[in-house]
N, C-alpha and C. Protein backbone atom coordinates (compact mmCIF):
# COMPACT_ATOMS: atom_id res chain seq x y z
N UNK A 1 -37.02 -4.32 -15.99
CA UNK A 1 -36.07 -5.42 -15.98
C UNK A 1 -36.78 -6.71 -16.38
N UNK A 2 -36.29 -7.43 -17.33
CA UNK A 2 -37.01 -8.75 -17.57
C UNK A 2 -36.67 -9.68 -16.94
N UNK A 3 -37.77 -10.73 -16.44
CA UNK A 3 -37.71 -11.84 -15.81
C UNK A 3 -36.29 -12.98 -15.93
N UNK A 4 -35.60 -12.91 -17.38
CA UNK A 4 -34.54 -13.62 -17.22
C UNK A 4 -33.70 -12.71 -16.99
N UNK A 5 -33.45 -11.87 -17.24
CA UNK A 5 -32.14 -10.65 -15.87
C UNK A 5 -32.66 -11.01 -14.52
N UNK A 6 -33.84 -11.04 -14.01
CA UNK A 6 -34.00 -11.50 -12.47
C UNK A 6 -33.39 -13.08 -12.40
N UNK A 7 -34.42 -14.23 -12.90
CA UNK A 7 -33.48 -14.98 -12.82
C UNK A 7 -31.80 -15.20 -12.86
N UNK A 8 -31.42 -14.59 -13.73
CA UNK A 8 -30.27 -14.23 -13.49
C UNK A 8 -29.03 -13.99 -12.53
N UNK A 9 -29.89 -12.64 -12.11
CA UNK A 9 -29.54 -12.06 -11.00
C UNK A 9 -29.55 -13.29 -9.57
N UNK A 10 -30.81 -14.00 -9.35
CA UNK A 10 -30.96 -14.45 -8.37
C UNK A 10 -29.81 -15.59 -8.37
N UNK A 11 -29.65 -16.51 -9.65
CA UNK A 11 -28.98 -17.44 -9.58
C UNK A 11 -27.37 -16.91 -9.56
N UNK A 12 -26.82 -15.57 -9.79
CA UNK A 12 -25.51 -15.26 -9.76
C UNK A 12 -25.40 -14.99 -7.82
N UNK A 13 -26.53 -14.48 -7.31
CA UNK A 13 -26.37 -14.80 -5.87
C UNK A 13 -26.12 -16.22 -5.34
N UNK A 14 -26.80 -17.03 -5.93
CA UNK A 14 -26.84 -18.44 -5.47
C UNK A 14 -25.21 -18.91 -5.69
N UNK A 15 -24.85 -18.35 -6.95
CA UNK A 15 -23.58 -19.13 -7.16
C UNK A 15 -22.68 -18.47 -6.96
N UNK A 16 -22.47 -17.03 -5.81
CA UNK A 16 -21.74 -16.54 -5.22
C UNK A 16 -21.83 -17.36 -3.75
N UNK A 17 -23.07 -17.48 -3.40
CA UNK A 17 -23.04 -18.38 -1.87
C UNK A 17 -21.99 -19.51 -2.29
N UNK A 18 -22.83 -20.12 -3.25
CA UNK A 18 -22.15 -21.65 -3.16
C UNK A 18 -20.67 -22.05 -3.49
N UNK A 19 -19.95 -20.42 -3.64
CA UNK A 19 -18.86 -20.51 -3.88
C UNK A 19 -18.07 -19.93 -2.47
N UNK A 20 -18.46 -19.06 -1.70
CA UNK A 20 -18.36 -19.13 -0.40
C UNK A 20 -18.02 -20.14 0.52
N UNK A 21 -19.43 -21.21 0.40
CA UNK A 21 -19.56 -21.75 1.10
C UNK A 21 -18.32 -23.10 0.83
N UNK A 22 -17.88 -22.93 -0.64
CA UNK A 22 -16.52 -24.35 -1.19
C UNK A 22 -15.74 -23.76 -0.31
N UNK A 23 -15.42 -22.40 -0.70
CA UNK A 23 -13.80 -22.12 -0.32
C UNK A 23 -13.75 -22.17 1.19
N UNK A 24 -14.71 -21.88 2.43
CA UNK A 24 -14.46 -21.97 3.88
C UNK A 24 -14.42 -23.80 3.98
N UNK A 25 -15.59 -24.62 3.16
CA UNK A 25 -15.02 -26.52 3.54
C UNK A 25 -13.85 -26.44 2.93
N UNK A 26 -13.20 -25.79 1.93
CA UNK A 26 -11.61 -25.64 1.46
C UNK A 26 -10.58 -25.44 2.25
N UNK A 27 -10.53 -24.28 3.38
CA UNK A 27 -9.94 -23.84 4.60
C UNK A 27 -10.13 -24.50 5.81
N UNK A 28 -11.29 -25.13 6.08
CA UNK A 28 -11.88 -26.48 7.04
C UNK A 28 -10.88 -27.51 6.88
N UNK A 29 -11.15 -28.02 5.50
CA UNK A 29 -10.77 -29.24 5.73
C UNK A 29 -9.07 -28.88 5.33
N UNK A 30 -8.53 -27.87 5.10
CA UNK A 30 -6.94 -27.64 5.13
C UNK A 30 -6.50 -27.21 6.50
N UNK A 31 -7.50 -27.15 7.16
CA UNK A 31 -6.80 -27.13 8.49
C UNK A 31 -7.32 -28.27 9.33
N UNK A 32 -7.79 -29.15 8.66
CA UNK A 32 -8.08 -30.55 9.82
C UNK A 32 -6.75 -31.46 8.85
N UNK A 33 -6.70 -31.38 7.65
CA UNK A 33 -5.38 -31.91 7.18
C UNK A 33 -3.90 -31.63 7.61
N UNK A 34 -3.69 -30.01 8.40
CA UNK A 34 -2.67 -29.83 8.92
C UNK A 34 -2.13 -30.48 10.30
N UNK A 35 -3.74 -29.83 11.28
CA UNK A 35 -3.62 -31.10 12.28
C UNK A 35 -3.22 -32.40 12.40
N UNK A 36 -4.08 -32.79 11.61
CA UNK A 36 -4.06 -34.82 10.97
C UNK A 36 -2.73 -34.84 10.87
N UNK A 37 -2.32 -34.12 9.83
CA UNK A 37 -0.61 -34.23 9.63
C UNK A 37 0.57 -34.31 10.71
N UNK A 38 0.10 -32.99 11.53
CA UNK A 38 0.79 -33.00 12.87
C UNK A 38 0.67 -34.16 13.23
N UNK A 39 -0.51 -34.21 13.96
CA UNK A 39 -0.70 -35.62 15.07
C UNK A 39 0.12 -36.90 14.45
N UNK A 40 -0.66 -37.39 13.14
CA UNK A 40 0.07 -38.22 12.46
C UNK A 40 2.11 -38.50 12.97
N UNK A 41 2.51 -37.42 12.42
CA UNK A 41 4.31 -37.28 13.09
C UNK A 41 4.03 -37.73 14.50
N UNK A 42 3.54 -37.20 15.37
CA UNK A 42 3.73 -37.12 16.83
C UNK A 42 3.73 -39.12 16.72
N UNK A 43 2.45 -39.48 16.29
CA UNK A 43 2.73 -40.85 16.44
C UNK A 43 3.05 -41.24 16.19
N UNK A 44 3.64 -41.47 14.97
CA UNK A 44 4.86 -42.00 14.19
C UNK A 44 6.33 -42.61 14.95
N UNK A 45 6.08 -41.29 15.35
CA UNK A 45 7.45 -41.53 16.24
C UNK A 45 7.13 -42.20 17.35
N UNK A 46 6.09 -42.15 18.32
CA UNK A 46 5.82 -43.23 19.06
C UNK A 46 5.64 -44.37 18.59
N UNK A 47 4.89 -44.58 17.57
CA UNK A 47 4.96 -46.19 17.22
C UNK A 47 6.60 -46.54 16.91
N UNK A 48 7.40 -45.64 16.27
CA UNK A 48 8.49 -46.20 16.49
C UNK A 48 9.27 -46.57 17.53
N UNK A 49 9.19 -45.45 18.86
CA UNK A 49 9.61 -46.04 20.12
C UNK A 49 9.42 -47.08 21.00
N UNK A 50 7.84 -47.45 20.70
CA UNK A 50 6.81 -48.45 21.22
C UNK A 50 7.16 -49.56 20.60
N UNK A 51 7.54 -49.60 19.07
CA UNK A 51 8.21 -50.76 18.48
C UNK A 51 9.15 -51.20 18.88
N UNK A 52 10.23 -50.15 19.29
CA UNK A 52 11.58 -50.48 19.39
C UNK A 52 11.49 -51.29 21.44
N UNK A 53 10.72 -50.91 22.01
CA UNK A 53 10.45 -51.54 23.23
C UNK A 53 10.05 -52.85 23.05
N UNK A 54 9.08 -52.75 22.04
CA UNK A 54 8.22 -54.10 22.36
C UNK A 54 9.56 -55.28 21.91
N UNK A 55 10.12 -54.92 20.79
CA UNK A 55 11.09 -55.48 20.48
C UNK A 55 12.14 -56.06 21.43
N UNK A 56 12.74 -54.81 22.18
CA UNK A 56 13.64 -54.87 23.75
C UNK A 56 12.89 -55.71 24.56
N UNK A 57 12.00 -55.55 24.69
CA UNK A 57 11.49 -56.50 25.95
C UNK A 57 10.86 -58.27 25.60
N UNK A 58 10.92 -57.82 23.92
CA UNK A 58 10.60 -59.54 23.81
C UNK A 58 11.55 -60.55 23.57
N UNK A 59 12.52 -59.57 23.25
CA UNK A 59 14.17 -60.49 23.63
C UNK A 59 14.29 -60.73 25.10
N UNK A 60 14.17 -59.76 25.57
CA UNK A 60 14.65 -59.86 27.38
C UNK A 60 13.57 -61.42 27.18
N UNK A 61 12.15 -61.07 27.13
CA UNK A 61 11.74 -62.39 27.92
C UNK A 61 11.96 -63.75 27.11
N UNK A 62 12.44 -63.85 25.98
CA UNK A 62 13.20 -64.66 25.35
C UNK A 62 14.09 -65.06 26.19
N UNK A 63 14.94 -64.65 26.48
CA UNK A 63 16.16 -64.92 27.25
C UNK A 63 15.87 -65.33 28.65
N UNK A 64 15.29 -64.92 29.52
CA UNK A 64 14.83 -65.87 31.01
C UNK A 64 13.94 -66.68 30.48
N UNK A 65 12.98 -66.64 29.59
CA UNK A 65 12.55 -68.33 29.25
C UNK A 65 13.48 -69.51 28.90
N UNK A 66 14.61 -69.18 27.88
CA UNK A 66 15.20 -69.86 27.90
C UNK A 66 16.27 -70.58 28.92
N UNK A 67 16.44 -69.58 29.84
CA UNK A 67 16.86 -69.60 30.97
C UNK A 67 16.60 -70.39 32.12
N UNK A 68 15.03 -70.03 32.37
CA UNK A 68 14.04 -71.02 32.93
C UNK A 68 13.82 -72.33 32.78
N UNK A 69 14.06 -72.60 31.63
CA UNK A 69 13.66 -74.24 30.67
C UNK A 69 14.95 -74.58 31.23
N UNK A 70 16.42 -74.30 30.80
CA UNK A 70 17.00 -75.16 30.94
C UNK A 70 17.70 -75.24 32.64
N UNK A 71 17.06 -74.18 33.17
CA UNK A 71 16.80 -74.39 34.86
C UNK A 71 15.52 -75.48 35.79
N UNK A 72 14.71 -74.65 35.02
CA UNK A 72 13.77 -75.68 35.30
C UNK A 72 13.21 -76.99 35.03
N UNK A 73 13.10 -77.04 33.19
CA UNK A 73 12.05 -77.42 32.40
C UNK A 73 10.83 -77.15 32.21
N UNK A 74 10.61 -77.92 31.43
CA UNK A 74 9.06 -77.67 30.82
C UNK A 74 7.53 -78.19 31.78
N UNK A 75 7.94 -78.93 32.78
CA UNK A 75 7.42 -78.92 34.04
C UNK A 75 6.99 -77.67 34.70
N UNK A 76 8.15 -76.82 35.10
CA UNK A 76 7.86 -76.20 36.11
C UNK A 76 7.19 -74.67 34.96
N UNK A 77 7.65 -74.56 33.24
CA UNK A 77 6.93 -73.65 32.71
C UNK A 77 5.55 -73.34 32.74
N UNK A 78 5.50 -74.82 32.40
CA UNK A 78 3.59 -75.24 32.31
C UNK A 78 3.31 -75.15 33.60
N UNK A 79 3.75 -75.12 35.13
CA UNK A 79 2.64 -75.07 36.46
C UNK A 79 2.60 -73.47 36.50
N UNK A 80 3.81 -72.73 36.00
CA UNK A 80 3.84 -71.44 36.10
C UNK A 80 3.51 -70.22 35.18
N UNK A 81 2.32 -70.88 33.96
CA UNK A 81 1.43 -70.55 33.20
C UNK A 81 0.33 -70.35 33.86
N UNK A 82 -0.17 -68.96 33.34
CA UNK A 82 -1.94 -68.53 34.38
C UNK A 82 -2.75 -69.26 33.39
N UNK A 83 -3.75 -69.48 33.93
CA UNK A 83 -4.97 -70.22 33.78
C UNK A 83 -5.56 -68.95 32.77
N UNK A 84 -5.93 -67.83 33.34
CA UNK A 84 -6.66 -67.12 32.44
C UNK A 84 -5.92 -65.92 31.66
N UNK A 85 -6.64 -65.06 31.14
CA UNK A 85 -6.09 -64.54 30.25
C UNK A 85 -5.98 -63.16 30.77
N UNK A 86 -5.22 -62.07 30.17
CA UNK A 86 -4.92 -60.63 30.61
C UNK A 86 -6.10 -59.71 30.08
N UNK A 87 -6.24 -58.86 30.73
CA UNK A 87 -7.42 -57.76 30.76
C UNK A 87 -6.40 -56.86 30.12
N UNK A 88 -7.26 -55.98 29.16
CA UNK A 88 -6.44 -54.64 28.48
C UNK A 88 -7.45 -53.53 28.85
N UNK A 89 -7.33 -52.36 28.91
CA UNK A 89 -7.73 -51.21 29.21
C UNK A 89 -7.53 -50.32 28.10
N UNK A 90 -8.10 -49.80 27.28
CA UNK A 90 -8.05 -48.54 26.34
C UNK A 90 -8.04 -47.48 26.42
N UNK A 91 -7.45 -46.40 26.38
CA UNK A 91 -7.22 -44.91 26.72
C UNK A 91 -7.35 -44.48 25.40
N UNK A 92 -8.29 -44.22 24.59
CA UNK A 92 -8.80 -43.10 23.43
C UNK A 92 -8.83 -41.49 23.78
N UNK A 93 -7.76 -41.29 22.30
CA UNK A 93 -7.69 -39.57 22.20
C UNK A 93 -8.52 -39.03 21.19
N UNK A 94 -8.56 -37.90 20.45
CA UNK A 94 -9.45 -37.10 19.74
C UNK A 94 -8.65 -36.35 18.84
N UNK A 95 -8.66 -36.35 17.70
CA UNK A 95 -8.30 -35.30 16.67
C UNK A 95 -9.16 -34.95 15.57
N UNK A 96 -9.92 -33.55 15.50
CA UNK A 96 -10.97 -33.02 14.60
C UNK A 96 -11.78 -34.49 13.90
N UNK A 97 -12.40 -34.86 15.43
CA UNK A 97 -13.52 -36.26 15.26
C UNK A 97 -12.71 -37.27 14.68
N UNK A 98 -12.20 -37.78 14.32
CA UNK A 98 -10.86 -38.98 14.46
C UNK A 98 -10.78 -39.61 16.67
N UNK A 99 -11.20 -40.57 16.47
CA UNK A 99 -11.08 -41.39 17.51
C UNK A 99 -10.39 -42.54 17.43
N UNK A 100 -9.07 -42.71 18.17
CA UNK A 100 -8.08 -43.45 18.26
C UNK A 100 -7.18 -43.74 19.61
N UNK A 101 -6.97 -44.92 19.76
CA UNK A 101 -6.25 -45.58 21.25
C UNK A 101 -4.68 -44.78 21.33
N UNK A 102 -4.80 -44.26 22.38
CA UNK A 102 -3.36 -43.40 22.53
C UNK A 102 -2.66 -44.27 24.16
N UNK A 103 -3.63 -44.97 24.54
CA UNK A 103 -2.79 -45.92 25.79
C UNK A 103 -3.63 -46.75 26.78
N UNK A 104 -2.64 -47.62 26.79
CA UNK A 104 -3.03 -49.18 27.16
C UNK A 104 -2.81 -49.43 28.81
N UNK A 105 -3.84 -49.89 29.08
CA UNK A 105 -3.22 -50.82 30.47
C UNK A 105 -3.37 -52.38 30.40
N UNK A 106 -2.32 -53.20 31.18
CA UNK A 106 -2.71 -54.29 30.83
C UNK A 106 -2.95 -54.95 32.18
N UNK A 107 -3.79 -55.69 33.02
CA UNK A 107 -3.56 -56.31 34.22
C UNK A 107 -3.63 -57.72 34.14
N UNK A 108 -2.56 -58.29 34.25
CA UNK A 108 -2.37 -59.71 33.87
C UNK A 108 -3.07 -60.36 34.76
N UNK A 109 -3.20 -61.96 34.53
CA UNK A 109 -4.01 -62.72 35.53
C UNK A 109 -3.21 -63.16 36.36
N UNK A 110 -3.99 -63.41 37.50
CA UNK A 110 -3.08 -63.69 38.81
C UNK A 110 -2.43 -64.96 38.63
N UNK A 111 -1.13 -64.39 39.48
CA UNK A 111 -0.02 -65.72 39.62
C UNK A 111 -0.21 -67.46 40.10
N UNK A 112 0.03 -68.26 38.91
CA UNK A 112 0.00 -69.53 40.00
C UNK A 112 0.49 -69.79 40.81
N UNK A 113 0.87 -71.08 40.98
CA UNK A 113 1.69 -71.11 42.14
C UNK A 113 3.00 -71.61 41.74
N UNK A 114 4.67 -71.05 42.38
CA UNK A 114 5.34 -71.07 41.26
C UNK A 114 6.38 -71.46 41.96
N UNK A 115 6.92 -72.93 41.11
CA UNK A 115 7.81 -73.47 41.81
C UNK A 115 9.19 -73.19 41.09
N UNK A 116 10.28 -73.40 41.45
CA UNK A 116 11.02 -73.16 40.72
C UNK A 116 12.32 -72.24 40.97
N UNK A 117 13.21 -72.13 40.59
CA UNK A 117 14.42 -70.97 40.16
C UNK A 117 13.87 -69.73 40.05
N UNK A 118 14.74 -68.79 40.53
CA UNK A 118 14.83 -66.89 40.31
C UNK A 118 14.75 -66.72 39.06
N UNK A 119 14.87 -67.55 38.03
CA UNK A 119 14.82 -67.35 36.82
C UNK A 119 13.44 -67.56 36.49
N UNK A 120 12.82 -68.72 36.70
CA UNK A 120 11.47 -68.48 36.30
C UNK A 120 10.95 -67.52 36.58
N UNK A 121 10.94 -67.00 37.72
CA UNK A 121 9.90 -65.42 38.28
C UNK A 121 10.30 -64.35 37.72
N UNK A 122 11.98 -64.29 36.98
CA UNK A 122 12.19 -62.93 36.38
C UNK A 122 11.43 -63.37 34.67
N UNK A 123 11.28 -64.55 33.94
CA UNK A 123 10.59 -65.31 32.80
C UNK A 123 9.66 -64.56 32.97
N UNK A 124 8.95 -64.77 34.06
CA UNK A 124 6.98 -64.46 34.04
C UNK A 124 7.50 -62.71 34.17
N UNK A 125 7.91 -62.31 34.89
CA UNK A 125 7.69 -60.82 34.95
C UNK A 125 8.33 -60.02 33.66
N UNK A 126 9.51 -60.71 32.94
CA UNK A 126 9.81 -60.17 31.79
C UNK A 126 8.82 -60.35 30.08
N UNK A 127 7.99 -61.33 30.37
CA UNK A 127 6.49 -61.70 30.08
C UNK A 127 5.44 -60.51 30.04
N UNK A 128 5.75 -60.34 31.61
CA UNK A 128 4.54 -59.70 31.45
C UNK A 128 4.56 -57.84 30.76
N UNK A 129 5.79 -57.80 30.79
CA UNK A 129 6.17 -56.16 30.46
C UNK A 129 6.34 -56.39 28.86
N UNK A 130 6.93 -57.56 28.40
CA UNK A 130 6.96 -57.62 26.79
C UNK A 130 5.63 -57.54 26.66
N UNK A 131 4.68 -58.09 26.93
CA UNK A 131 3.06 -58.12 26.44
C UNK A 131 2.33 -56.60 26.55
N UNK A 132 2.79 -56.05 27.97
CA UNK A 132 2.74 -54.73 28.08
C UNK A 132 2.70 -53.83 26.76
N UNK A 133 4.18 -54.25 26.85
CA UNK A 133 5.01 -53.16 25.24
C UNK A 133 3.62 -53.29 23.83
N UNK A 134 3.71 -54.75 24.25
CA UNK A 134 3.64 -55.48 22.82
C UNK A 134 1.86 -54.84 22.57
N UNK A 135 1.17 -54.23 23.64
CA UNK A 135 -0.20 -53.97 23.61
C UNK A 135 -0.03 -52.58 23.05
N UNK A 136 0.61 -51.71 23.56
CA UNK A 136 0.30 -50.14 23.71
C UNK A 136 1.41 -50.09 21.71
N UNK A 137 2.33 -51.09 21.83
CA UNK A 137 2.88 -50.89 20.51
C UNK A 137 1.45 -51.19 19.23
N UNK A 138 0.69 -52.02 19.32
CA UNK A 138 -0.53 -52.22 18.86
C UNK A 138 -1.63 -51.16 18.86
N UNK A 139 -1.99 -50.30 19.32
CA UNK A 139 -2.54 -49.51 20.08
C UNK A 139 -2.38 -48.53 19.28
N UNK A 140 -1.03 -48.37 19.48
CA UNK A 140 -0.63 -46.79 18.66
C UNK A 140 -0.28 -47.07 17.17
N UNK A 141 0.12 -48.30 16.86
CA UNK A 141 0.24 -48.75 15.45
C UNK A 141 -1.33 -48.60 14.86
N UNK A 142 -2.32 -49.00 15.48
CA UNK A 142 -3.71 -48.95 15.03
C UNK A 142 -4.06 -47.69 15.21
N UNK A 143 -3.39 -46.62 15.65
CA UNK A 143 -4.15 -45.13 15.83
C UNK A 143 -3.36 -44.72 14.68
N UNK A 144 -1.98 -44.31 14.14
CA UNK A 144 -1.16 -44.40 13.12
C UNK A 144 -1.90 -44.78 11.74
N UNK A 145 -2.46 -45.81 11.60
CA UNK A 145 -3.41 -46.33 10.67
C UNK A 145 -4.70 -45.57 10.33
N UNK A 146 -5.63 -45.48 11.28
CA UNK A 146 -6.47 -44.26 11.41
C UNK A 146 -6.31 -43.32 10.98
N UNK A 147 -5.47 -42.35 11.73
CA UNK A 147 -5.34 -41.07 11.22
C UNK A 147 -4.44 -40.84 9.73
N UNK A 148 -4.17 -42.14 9.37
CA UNK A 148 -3.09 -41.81 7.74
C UNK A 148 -4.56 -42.13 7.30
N UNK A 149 -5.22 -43.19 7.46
CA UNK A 149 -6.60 -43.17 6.48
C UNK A 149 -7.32 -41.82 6.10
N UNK A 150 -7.88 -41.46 7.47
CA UNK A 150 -8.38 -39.92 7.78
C UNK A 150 -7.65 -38.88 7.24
N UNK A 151 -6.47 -38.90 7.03
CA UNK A 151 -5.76 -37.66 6.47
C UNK A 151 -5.71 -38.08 4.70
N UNK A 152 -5.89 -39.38 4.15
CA UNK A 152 -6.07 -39.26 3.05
C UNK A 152 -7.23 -38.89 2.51
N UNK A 153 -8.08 -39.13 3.12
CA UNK A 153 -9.59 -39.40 3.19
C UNK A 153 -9.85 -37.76 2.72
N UNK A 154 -9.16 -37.29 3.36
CA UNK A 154 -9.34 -35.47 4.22
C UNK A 154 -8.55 -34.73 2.85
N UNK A 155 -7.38 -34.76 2.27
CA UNK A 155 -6.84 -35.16 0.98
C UNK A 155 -7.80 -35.07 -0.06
N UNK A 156 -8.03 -35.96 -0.31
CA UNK A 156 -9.27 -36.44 -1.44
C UNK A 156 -10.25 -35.87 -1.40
N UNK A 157 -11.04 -34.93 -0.46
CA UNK A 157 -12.01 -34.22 -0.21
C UNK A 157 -11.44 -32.57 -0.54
N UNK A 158 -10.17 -32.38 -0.19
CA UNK A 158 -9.68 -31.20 -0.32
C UNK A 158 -9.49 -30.77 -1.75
N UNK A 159 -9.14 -31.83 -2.16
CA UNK A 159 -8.58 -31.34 -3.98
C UNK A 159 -9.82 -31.45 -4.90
N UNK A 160 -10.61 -32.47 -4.38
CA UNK A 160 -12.15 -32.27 -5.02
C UNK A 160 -12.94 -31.24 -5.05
N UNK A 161 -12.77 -30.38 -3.98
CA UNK A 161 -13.31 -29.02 -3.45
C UNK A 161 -12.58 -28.63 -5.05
N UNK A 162 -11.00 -28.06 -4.56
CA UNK A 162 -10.18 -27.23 -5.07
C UNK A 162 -9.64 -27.12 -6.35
N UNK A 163 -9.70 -28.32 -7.24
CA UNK A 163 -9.57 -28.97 -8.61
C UNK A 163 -10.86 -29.19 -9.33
N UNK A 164 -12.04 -29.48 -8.61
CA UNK A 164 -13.28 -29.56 -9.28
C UNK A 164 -14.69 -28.54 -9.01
N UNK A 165 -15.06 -28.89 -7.65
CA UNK A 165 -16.23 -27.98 -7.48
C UNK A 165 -15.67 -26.50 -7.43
N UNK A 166 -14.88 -25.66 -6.91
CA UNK A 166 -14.63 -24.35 -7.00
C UNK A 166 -14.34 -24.07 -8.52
N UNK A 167 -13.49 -24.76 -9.09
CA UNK A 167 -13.30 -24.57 -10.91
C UNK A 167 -14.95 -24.17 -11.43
N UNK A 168 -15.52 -25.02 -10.82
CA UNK A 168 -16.76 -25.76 -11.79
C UNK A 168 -17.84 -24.55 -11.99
N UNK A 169 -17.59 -23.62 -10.26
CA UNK A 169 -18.51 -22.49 -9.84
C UNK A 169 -18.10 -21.61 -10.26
N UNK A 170 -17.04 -21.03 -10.40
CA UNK A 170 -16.32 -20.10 -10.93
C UNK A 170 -16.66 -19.78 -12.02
N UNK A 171 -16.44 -21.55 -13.07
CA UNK A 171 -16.77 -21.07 -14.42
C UNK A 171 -18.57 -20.76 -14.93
N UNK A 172 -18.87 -21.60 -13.92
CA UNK A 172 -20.28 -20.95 -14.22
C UNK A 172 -20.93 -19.90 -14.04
N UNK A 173 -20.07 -19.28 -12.59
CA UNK A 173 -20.24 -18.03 -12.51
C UNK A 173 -19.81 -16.60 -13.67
N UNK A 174 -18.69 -17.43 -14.51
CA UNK A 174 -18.27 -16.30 -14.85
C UNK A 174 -19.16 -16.54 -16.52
N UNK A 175 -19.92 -17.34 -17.18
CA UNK A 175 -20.53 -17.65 -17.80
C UNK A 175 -22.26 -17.03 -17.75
N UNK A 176 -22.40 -17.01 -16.30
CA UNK A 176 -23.25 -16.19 -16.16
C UNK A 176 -23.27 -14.51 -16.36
N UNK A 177 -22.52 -14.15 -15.71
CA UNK A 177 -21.96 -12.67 -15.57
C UNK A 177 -21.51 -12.05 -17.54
N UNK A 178 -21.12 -13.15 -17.99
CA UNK A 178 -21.40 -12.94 -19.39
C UNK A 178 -22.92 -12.79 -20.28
N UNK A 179 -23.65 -13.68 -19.46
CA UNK A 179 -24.95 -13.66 -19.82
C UNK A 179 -25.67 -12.68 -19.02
N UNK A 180 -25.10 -12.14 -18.43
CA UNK A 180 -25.79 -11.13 -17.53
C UNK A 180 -25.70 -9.43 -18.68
N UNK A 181 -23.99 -9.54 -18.73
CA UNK A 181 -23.82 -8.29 -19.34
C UNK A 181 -24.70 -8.28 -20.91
N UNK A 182 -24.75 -9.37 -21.34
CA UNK A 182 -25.65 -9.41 -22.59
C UNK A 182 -26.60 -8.98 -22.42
N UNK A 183 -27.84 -9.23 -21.75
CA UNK A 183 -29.22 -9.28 -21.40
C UNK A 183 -29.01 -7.58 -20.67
N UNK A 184 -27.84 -7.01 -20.34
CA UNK A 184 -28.30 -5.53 -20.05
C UNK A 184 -28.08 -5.23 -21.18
N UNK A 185 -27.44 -5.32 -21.84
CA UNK A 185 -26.87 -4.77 -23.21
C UNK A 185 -27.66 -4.49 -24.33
N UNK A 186 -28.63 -5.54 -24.40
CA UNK A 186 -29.89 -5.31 -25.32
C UNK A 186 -31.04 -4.76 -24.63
N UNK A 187 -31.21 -5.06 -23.02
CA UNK A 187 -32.16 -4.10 -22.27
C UNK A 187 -31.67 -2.79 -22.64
N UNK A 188 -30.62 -2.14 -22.17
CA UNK A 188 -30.37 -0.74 -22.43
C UNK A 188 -30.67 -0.32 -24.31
N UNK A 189 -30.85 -1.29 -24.80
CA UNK A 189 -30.58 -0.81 -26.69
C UNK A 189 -32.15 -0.97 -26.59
N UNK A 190 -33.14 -2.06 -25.73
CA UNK A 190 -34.56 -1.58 -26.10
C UNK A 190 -35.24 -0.26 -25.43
N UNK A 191 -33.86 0.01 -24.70
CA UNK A 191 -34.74 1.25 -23.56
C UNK A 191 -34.88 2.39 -24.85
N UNK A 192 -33.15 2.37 -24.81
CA UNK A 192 -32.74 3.83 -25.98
C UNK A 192 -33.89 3.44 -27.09
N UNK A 193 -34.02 2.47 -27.86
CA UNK A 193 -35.08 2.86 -28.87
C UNK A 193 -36.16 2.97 -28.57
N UNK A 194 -37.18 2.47 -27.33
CA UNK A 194 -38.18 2.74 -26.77
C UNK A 194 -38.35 4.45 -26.82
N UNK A 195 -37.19 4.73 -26.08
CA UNK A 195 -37.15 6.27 -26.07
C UNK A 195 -36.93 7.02 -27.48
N UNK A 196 -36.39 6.69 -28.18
CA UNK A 196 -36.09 7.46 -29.27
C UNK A 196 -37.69 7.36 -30.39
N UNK A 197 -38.51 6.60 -29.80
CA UNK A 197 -39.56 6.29 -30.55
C UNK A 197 -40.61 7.05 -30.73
N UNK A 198 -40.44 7.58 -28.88
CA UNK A 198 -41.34 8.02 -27.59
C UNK A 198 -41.00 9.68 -28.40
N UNK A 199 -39.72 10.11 -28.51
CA UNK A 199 -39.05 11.27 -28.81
C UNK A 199 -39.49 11.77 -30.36
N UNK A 200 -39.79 10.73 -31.08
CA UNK A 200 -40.56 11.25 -32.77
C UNK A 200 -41.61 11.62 -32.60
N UNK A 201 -41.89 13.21 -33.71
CA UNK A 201 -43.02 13.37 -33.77
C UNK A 201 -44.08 12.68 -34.56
């Protein structure tokens, strides 16, 4: 056997692995794209519900502020404004290494001291549940974002596999296997005349 049939040989192994090894990141990454896809819906629809709250509840506190003002004024708004600011809490989920906020806590800052109408205290507490909404609607809008990135991302890796590098191996493989059958073809024609040479008297 001559050295370029071995070469040959060795490199038609190589480019059987490396064609192996496309088509399982091919099946990998088509099943982290199915997931992605799933999850993706699941949130979707929460960010739409989470929208549609944050929305509901920032009218509600629209409405006892305005309520408040023209009960109270702008006096008793401003003593019944906190001094500091609200703490948020992050609850991160997991999808095939994709890390994204799936839920919020919020603990507002403690109450001043609050003078005033039943209306102001339902103001601050309808406040504090719109901000609520208005966090976890953020939250999941920013995980939504993520995973559409990641699933394009995941996309673009898939068809590159499947449109380019598997084409690319294939054809070289099958370019080889042409050059393979050649190189026996004239090995076997130097054997036979070797022999037929061997065979004269």
């Amino acid at each position: 056997m001559s050295t370029a049939t071995e070469r040959g040989r060795a490199g038609r192994l190589r480019l059987r692995h490396r064609l192996a090894v496309a088509a399982r990141a091919s099946e990998l990454l088509d099943r982290k794209r199915r997931i992605l896809a799933g999850e993706l819906d699941r949130l979707g629809l929460e960010a739409h519900r989470t929208g549609e709250e944050w929305e509901r509840s920032a009218r509600e506190a629209r409405a006892w502020l305005q309520r408040a003002d023209a009960l109270d004024g702008q006096r008793a708004l401003a003593a019944a404004t906190p001094a500091d600011r609200a703490a948020v809490t992050i609850q991160h989920g997991e999808a095939m290494g994709v890390r994204y906020p799936v839920h919020t806590t919020v603990t507002p800052p403690g109450d001043p001291v609050r003078v005033g109408s039943s209306a102001l205290s339902f103001a601050a507490d309808a406040h504090r549940r719109a901000l609520a909404a208005a966090v976890q609607h953020a939250a999941i809008s920013r995980a939504v974002a993520m995973l559409a990135a990641e699933l394009t991302h995941t996309r673009t890796r898939q068809r590159a596999i499947d449109n380019r590098w598997i084409p690319q191996l294939e054809n070289a493989l099958r370019i080889l296997e042409m050059q393979l059958d050649e190189l026996d073809r004239e090995e076997n024609v130097r054997v036979r005349w070797a022999a037929n040479m061997i065979q004269r008297p």
